[in-house]
C-alpha atoms as a PDB file:
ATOM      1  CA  UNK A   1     -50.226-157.375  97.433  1.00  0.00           C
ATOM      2  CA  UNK A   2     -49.756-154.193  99.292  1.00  0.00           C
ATOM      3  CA  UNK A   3     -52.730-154.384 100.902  1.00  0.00           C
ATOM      4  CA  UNK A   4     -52.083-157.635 102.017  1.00  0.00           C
ATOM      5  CA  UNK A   5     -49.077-157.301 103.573  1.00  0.00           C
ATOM      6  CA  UNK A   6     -50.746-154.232 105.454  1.00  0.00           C
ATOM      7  CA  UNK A   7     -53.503-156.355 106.633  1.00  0.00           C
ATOM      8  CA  UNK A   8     -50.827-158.684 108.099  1.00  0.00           C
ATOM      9  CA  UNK A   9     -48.974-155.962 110.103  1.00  0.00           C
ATOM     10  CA  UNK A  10     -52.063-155.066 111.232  1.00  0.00           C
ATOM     11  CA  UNK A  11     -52.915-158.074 112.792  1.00  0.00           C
ATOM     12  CA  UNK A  12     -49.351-159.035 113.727  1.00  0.00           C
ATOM     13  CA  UNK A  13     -49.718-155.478 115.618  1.00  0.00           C
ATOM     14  CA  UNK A  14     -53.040-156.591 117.511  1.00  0.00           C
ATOM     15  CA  UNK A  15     -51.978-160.078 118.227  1.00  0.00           C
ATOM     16  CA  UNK A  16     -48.511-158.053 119.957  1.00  0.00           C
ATOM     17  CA  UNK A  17     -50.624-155.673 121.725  1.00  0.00           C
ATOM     18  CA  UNK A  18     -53.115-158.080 122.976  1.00  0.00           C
ATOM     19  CA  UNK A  19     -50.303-160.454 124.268  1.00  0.00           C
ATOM     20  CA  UNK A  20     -48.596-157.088 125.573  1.00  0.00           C
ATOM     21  CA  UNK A  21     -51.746-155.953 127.532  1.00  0.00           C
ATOM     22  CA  UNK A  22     -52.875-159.511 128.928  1.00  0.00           C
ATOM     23  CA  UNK A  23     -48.678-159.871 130.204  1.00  0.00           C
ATOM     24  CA  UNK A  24     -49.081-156.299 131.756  1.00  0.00           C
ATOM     25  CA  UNK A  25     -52.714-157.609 133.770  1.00  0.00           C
ATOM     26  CA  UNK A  26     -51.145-161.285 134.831  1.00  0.00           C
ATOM     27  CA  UNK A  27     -48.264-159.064 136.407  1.00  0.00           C
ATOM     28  CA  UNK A  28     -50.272-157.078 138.922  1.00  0.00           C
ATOM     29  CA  UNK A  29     -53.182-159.422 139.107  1.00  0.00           C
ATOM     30  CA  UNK A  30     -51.944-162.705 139.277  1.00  0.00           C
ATOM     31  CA  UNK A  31     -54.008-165.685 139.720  1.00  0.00           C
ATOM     32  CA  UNK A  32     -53.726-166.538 143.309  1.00  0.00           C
ATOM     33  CA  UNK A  33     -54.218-170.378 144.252  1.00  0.00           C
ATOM     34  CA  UNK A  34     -55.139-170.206 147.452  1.00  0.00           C
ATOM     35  CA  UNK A  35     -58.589-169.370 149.008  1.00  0.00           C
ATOM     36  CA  UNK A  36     -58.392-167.550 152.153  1.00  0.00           C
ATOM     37  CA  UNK A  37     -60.841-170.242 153.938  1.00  0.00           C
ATOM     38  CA  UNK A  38     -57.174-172.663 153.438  1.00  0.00           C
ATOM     39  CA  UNK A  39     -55.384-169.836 154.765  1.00  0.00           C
ATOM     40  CA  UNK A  40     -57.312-169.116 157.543  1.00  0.00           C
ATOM     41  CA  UNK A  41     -57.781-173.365 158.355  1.00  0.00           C
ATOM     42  CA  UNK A  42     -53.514-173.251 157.953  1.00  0.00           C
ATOM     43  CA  UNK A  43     -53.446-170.290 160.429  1.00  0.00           C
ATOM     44  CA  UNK A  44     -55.248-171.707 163.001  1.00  0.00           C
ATOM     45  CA  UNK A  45     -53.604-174.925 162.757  1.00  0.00           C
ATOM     46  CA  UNK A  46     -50.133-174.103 163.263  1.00  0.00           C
ATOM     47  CA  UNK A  47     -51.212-171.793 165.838  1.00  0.00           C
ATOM     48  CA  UNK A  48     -52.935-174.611 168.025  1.00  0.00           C
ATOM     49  CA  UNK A  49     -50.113-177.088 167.450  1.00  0.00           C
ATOM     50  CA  UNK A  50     -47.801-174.079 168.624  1.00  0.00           C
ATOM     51  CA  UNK A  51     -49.292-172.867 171.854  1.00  0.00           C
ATOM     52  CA  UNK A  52     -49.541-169.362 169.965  1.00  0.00           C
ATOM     53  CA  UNK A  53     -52.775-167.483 170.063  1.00  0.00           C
ATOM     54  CA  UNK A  54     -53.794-166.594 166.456  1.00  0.00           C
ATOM     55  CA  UNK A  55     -55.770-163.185 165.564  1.00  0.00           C
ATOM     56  CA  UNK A  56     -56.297-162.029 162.177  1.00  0.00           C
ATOM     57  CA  UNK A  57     -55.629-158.181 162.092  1.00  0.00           C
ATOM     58  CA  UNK A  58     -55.777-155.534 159.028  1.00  0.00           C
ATOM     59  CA  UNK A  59     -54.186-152.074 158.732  1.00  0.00           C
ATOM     60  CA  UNK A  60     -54.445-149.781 156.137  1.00  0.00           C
ATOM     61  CA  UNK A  61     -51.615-148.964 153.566  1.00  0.00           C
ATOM     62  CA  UNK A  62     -50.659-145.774 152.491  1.00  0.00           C
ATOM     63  CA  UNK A  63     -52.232-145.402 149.649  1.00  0.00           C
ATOM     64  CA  UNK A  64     -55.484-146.361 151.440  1.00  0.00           C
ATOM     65  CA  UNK A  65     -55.131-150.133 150.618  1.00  0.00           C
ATOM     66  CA  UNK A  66     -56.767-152.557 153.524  1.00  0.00           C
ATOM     67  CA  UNK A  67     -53.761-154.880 154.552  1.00  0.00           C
ATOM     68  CA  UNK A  68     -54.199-158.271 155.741  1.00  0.00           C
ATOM     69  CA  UNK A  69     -51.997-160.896 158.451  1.00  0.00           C
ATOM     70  CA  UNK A  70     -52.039-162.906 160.616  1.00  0.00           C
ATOM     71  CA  UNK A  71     -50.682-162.551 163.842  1.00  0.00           C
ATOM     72  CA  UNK A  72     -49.397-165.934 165.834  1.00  0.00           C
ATOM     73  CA  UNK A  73     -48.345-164.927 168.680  1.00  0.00           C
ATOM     74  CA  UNK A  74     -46.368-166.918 171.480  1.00  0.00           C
ATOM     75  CA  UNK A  75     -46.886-166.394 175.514  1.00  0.00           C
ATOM     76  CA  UNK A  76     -44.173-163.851 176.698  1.00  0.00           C
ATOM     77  CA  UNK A  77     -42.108-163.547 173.349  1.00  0.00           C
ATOM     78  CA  UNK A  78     -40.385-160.742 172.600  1.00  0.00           C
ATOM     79  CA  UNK A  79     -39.043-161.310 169.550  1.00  0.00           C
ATOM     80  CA  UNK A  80     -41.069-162.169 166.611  1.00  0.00           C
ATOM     81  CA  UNK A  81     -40.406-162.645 162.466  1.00  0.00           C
ATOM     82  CA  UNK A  82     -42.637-160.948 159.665  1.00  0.00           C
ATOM     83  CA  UNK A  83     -43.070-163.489 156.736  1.00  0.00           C
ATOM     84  CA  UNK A  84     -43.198-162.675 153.271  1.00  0.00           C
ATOM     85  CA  UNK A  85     -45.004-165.013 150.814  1.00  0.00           C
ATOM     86  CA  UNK A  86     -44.114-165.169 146.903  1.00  0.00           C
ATOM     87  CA  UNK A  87     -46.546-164.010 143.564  1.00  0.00           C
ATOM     88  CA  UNK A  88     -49.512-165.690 143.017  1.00  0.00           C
ATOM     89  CA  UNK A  89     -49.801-167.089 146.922  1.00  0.00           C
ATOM     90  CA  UNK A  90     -51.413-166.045 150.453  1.00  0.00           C
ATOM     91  CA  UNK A  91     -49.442-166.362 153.776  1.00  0.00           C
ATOM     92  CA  UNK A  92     -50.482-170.161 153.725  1.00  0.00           C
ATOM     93  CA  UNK A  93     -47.273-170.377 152.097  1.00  0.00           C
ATOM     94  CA  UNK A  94     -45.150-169.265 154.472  1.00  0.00           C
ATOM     95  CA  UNK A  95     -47.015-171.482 157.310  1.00  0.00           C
ATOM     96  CA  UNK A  96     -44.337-174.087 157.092  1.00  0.00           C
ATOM     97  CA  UNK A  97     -41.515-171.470 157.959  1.00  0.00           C
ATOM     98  CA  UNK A  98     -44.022-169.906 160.875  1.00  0.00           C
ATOM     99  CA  UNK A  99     -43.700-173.235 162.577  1.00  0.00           C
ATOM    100  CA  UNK A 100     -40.254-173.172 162.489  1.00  0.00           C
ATOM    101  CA  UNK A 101     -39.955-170.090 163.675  1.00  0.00           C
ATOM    102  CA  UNK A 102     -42.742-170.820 166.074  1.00  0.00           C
ATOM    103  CA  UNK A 103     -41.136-173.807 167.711  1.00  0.00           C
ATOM    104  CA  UNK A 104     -37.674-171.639 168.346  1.00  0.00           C
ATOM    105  CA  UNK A 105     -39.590-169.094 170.405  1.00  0.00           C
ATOM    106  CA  UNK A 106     -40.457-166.236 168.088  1.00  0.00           C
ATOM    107  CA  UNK A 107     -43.973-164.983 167.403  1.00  0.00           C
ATOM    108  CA  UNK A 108     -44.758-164.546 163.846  1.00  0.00           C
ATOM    109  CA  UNK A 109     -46.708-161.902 161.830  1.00  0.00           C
ATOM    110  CA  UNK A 110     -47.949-163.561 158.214  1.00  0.00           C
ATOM    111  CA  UNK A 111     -49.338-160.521 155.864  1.00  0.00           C
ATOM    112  CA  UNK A 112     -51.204-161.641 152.528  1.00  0.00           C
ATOM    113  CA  UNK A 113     -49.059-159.231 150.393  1.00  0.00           C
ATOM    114  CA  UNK A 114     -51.129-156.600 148.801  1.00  0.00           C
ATOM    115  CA  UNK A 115     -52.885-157.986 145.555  1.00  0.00           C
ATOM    116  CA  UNK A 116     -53.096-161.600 146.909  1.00  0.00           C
ATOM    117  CA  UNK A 117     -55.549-163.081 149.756  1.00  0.00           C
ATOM    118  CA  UNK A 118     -57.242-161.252 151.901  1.00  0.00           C
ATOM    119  CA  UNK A 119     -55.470-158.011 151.155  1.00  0.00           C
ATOM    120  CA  UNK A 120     -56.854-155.626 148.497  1.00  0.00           C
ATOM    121  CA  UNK A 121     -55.273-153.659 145.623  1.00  0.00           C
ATOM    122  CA  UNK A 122     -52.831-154.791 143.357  1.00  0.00           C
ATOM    123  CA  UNK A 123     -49.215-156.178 142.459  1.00  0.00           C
ATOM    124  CA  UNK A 124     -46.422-153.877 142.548  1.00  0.00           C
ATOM    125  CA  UNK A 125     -43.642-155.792 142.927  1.00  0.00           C
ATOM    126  CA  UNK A 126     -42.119-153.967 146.019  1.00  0.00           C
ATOM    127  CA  UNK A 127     -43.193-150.696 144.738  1.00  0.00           C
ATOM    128  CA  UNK A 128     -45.784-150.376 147.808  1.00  0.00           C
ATOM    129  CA  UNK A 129     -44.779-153.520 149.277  1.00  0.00           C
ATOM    130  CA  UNK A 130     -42.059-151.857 150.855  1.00  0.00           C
ATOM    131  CA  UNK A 131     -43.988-149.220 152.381  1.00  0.00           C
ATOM    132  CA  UNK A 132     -46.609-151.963 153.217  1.00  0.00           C
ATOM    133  CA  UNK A 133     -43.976-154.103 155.324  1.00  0.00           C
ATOM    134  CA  UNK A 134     -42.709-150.816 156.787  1.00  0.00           C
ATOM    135  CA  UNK A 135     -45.927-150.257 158.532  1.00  0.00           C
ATOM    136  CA  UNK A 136     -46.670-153.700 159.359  1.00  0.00           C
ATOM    137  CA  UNK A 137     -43.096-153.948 161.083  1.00  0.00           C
ATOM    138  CA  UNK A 138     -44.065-150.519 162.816  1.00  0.00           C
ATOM    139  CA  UNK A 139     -47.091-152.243 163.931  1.00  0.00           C
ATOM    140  CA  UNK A 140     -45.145-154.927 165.580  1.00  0.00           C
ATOM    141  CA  UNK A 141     -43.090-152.520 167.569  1.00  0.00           C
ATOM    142  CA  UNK A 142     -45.912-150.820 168.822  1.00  0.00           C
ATOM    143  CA  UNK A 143     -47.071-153.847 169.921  1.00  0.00           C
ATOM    144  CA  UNK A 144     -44.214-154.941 172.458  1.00  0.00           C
ATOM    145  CA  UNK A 145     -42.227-156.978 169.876  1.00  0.00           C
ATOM    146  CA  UNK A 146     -38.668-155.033 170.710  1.00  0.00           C
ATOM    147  CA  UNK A 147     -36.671-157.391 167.886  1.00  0.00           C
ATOM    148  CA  UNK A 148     -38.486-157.607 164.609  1.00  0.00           C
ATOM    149  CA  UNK A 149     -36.883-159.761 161.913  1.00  0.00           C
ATOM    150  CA  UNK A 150     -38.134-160.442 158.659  1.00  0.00           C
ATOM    151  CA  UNK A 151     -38.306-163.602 156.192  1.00  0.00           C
ATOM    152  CA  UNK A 152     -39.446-163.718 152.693  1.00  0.00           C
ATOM    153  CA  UNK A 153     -39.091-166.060 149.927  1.00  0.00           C
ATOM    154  CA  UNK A 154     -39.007-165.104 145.885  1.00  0.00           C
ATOM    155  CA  UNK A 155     -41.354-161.432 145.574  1.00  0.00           C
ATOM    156  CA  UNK A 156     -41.404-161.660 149.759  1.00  0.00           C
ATOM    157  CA  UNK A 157     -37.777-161.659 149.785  1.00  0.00           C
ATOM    158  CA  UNK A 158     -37.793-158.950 147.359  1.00  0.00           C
ATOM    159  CA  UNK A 159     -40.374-156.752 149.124  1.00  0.00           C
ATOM    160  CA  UNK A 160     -38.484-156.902 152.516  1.00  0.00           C
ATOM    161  CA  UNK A 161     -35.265-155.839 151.033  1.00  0.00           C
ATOM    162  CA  UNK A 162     -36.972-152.859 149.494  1.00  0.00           C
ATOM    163  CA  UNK A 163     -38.894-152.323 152.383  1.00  0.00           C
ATOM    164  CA  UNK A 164     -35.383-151.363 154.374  1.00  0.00           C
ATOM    165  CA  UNK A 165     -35.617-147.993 151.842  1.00  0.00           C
ATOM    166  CA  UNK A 166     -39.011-147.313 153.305  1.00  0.00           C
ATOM    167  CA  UNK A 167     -37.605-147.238 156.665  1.00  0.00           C
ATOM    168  CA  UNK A 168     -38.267-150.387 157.944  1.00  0.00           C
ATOM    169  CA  UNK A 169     -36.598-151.632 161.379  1.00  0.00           C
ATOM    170  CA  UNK A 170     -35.674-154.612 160.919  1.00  0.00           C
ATOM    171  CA  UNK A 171     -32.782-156.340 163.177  1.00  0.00           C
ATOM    172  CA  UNK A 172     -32.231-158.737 160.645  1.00  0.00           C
ATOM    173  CA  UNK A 173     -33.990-159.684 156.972  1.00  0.00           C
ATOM    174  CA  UNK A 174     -33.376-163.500 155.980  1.00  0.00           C
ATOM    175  CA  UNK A 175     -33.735-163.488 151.601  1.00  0.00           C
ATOM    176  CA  UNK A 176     -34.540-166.590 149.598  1.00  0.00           C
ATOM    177  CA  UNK A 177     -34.362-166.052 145.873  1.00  0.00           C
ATOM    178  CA  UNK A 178     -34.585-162.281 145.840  1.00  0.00           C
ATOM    179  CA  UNK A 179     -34.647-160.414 142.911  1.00  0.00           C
ATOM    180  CA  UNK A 180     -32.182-157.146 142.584  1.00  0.00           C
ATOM    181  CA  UNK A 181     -34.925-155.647 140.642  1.00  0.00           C
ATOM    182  CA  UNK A 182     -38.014-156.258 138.553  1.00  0.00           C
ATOM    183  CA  UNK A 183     -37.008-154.960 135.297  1.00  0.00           C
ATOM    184  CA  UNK A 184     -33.999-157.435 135.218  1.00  0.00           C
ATOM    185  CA  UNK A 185     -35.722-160.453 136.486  1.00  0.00           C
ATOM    186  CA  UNK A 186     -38.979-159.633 134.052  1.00  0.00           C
ATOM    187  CA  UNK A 187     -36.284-159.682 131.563  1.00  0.00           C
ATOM    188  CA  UNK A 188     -34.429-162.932 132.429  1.00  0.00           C
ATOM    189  CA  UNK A 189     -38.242-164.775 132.106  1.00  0.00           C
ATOM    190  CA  UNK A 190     -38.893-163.444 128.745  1.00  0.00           C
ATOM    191  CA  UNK A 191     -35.792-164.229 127.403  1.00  0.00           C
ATOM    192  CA  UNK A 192     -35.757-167.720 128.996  1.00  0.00           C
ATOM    193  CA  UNK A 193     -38.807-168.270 126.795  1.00  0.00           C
ATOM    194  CA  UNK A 194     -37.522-166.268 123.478  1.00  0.00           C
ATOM    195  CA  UNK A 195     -34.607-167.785 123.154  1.00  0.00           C
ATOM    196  CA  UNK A 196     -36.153-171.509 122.135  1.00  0.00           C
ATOM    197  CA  UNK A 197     -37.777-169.267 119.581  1.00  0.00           C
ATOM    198  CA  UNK A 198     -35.380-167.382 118.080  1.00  0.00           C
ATOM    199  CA  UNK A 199     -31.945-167.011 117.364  1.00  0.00           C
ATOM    200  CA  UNK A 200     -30.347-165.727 120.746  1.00  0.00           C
ATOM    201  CA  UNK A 201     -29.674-161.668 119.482  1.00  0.00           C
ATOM    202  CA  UNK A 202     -32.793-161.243 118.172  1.00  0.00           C
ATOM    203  CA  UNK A 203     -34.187-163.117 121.580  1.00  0.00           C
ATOM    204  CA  UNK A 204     -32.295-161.041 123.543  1.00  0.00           C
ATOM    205  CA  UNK A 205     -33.462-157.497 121.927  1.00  0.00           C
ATOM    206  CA  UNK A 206     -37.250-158.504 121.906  1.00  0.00           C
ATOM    207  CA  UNK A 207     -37.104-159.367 125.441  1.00  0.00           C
ATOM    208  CA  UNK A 208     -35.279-156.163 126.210  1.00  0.00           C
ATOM    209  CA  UNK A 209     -38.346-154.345 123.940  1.00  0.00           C
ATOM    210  CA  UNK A 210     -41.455-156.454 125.537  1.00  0.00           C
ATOM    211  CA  UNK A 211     -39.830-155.318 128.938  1.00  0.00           C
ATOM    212  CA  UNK A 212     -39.659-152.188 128.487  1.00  0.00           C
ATOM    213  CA  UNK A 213     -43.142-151.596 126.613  1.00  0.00           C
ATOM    214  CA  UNK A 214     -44.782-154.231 129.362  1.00  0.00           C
ATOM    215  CA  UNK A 215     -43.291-151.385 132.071  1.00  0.00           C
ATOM    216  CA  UNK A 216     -44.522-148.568 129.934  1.00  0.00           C
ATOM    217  CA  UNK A 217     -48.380-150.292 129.585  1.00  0.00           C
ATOM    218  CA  UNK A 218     -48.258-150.388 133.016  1.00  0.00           C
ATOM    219  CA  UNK A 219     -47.758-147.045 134.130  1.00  0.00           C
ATOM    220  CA  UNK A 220     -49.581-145.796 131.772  1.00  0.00           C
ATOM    221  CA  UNK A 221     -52.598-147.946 132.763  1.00  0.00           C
ATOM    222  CA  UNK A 222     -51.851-148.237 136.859  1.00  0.00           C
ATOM    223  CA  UNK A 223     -49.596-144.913 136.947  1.00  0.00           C
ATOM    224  CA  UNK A 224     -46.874-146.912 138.976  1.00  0.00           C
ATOM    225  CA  UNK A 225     -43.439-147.055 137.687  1.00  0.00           C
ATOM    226  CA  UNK A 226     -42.496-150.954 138.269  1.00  0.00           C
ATOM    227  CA  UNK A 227     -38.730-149.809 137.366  1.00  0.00           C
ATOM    228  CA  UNK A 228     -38.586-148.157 141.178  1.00  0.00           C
ATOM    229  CA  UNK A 229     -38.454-151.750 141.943  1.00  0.00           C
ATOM    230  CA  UNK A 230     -34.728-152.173 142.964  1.00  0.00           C
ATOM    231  CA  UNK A 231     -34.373-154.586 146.016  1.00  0.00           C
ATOM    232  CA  UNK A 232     -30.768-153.943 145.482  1.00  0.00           C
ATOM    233  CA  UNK A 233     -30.806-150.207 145.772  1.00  0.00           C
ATOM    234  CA  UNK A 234     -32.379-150.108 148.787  1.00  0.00           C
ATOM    235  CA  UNK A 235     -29.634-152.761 150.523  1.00  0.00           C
ATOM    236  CA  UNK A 236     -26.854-150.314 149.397  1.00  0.00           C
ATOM    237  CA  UNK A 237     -26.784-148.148 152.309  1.00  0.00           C
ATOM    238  CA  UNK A 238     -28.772-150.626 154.788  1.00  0.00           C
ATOM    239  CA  UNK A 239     -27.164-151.540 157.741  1.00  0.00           C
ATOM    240  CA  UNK A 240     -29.011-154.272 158.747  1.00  0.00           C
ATOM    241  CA  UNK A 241     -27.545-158.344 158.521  1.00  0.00           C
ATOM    242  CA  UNK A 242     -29.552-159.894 155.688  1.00  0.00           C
ATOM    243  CA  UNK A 243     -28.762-163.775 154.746  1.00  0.00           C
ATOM    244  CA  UNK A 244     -29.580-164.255 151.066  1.00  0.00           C
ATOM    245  CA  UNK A 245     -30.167-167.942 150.293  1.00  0.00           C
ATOM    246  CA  UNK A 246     -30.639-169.039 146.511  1.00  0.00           C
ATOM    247  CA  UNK A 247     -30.523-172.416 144.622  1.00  0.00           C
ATOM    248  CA  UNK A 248     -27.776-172.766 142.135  1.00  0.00           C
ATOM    249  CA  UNK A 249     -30.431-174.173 139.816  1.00  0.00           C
ATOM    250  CA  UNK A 250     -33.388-171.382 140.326  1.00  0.00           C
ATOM    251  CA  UNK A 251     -34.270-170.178 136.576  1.00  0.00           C
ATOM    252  CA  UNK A 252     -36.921-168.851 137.992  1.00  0.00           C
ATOM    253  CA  UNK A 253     -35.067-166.211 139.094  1.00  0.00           C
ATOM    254  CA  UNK A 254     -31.206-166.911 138.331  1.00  0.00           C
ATOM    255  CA  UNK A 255     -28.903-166.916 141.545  1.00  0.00           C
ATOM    256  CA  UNK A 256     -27.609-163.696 139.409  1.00  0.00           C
ATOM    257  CA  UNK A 257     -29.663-161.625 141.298  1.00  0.00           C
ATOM    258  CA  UNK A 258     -28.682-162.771 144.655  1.00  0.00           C
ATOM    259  CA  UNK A 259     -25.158-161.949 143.668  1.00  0.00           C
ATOM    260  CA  UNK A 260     -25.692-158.734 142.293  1.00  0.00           C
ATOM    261  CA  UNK A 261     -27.273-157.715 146.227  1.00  0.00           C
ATOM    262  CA  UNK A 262     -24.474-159.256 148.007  1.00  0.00           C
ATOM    263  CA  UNK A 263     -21.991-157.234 145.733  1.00  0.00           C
ATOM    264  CA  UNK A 264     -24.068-154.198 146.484  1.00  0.00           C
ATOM    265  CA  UNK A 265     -23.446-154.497 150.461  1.00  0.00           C
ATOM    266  CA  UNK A 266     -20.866-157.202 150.983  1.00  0.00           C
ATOM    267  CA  UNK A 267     -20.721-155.523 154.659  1.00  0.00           C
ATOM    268  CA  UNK A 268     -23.692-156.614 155.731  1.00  0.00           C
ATOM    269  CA  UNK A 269     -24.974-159.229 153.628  1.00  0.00           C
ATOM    270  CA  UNK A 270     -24.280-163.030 152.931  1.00  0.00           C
ATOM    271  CA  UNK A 271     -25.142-165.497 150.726  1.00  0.00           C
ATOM    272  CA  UNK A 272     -25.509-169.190 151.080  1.00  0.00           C
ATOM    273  CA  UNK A 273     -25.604-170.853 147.603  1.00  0.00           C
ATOM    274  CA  UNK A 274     -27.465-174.331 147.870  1.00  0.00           C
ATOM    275  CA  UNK A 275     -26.668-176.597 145.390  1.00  0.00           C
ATOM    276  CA  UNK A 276     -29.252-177.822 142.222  1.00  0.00           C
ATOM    277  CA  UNK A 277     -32.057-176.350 144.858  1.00  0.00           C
ATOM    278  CA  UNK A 278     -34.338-175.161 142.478  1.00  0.00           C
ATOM    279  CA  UNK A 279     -36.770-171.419 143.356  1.00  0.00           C
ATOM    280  CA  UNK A 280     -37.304-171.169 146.810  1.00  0.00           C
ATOM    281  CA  UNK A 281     -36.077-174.744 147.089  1.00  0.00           C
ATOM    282  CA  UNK A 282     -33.155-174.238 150.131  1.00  0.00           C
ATOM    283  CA  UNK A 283     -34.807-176.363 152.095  1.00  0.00           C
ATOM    284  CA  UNK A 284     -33.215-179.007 149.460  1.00  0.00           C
ATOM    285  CA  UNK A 285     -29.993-178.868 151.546  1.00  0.00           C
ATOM    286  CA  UNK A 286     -32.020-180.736 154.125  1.00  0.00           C
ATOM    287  CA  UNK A 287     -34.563-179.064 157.030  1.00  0.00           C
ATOM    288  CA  UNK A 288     -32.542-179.508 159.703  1.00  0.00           C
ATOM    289  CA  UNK A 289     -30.059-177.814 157.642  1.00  0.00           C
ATOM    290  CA  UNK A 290     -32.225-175.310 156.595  1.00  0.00           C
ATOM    291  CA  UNK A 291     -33.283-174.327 159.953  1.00  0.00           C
ATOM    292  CA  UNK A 292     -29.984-174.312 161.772  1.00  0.00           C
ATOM    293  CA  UNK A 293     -28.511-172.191 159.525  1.00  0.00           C
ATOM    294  CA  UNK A 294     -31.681-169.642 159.556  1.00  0.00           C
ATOM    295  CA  UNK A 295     -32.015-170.006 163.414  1.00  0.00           C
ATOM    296  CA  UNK A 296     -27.884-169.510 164.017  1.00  0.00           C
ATOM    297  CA  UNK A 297     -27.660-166.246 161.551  1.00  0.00           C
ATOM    298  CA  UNK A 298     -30.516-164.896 163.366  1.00  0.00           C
ATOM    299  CA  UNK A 299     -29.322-165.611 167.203  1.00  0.00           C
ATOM    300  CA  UNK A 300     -25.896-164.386 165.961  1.00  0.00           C
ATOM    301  CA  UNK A 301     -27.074-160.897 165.442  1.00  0.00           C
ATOM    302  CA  UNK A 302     -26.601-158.773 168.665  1.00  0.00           C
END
């Protein structure tokens, strides 16, 4: 009896360890679904129908990391926008917003975040990323671009918010569906799932546990601390406009998190709430809504 009931925790162990460890690698090495041929194709496309000259250009991280973008760039424009994909994607989706900013006279850098596409290394969740986006905003400015502004959507958004504590110059940051930091939104996912499970505590305290050992298993394993991941640190003392825009019906990443950042900086931060739009889903409120209001925050900004 005994020795069955041992045998059980044993495996019951394994099973948790296993599910623990293959969480942990899905994090930092998610399956991306787009090939960088697609990319590349999307790239040149928007370019041609833009009148922008596209060149794909690489830079190398801190950490020695080769970095990845590409750089659409129109005749005599001064003024261009970094864009910041989401997990498990490449800068082909962000090529909808480059034509929009594109077609309202701003050049546009698109970096496959590290991890994803053609850039190497691996998931951090803004960790790096900031740094990364630092240097590829530096990289701008030494290239004639005198106002860089940045736009991001889900782990993008994220990134460029935390990129502002790495010292990036940004004139203004444009955030859809940020989180306010990793630990809290890994947590709201897990316990979205636990809680048709199990009765709501208990839900709520495994989640909290997986987090936490999920965190630990990774810096053990990739000896980076996933818990420096705090967009909204890094917007408390930034004093650059940032527009946060978040669905009331993300549950991807509740409009929680949006809240908590504006709270953080409510001098220089805004939030537009769009209605039932679901993760990264304000175009909902309509494109031409969408646009204006992205176009007007950033022309607003002196």
């Amino acid at each position: 009896m005994v020795i069955g009931i041992l045998a059980l925790l044993a495996v019951v162990l394994a099973l948790h360890l296993l599910i623990l460890v293959g969480v942990g690698e899905i994090c930092v090495h998610p399956p991306v679904k787009r090939r960088a041929c697609d990319t590349d194709g999307m790239a040149l496309q928007v370019a041609a129908s833009s009148g922008a000259a596209a060149e794909l250009v690489k830079i190398q991280a801190q950490d020695g990391v080769t970095l990845s973008a590409w750089w659409l760039k129109l005749p005599q424009a001064s003024k261009a926008v970094l864009l910041c994909h989401g997990v498990a994607d490449t800068s082909f989706g962000v090529m909808g917003a480059a034509l929009m900013f594109l077609r309202n006279g701003y050049s546009v850098l698109a970096p496959d975040n590290r991890g994803h596409g053609g850039s190497g290394g691996f998931v951090t969740y803004g960790v790096c990323e900031g740094d990364d986006i630092a240097r590829w905003q530096a990289w701008m400015a030494d290239g004639g671009v005198v106002d860089c502004f940045g736009f991001g959507e889900s782990l993008g958004a994220s990134s460029l918010l935390q990129s502002l504590g790495a010292g990036a110059a940004f004139k203004a940051i444009v955030a859809e569906c940020p989180f306010s930091s990793f630990s809290r939104v890994a947590f709201d996912r897990v316990v979205r799932v636990n809680r048709h499970l199990v009765p709501v505590p208990l839900a709520d305290w495994l989640s909290q546990l997986w987090t936490k050992e999920i965190l630990f298993y990774l810096r053990m394993r990739y000896g980076v601390n996933l818990g420096l991941a705090r967009p909204v640190d890094a917007v408390k003392d930034a004093r650059v406009p940032i527009l946060l825009i978040h669905g009331t019906g993300d549950y991807e990443t509740p409009v929680h998190h949006s809240e908590e950042i504006l709270a953080a900086n409510r001098e220089w931060a805004q939030l537009w709430l769009v209605p039932g739009a679901k993760h990264t889903g304000g175009c909902a409120a309509g494109l031409d809504e969408f646009e204006r209001r992205i176009i007007e925050f950033l022309t607003s900004v002196r």
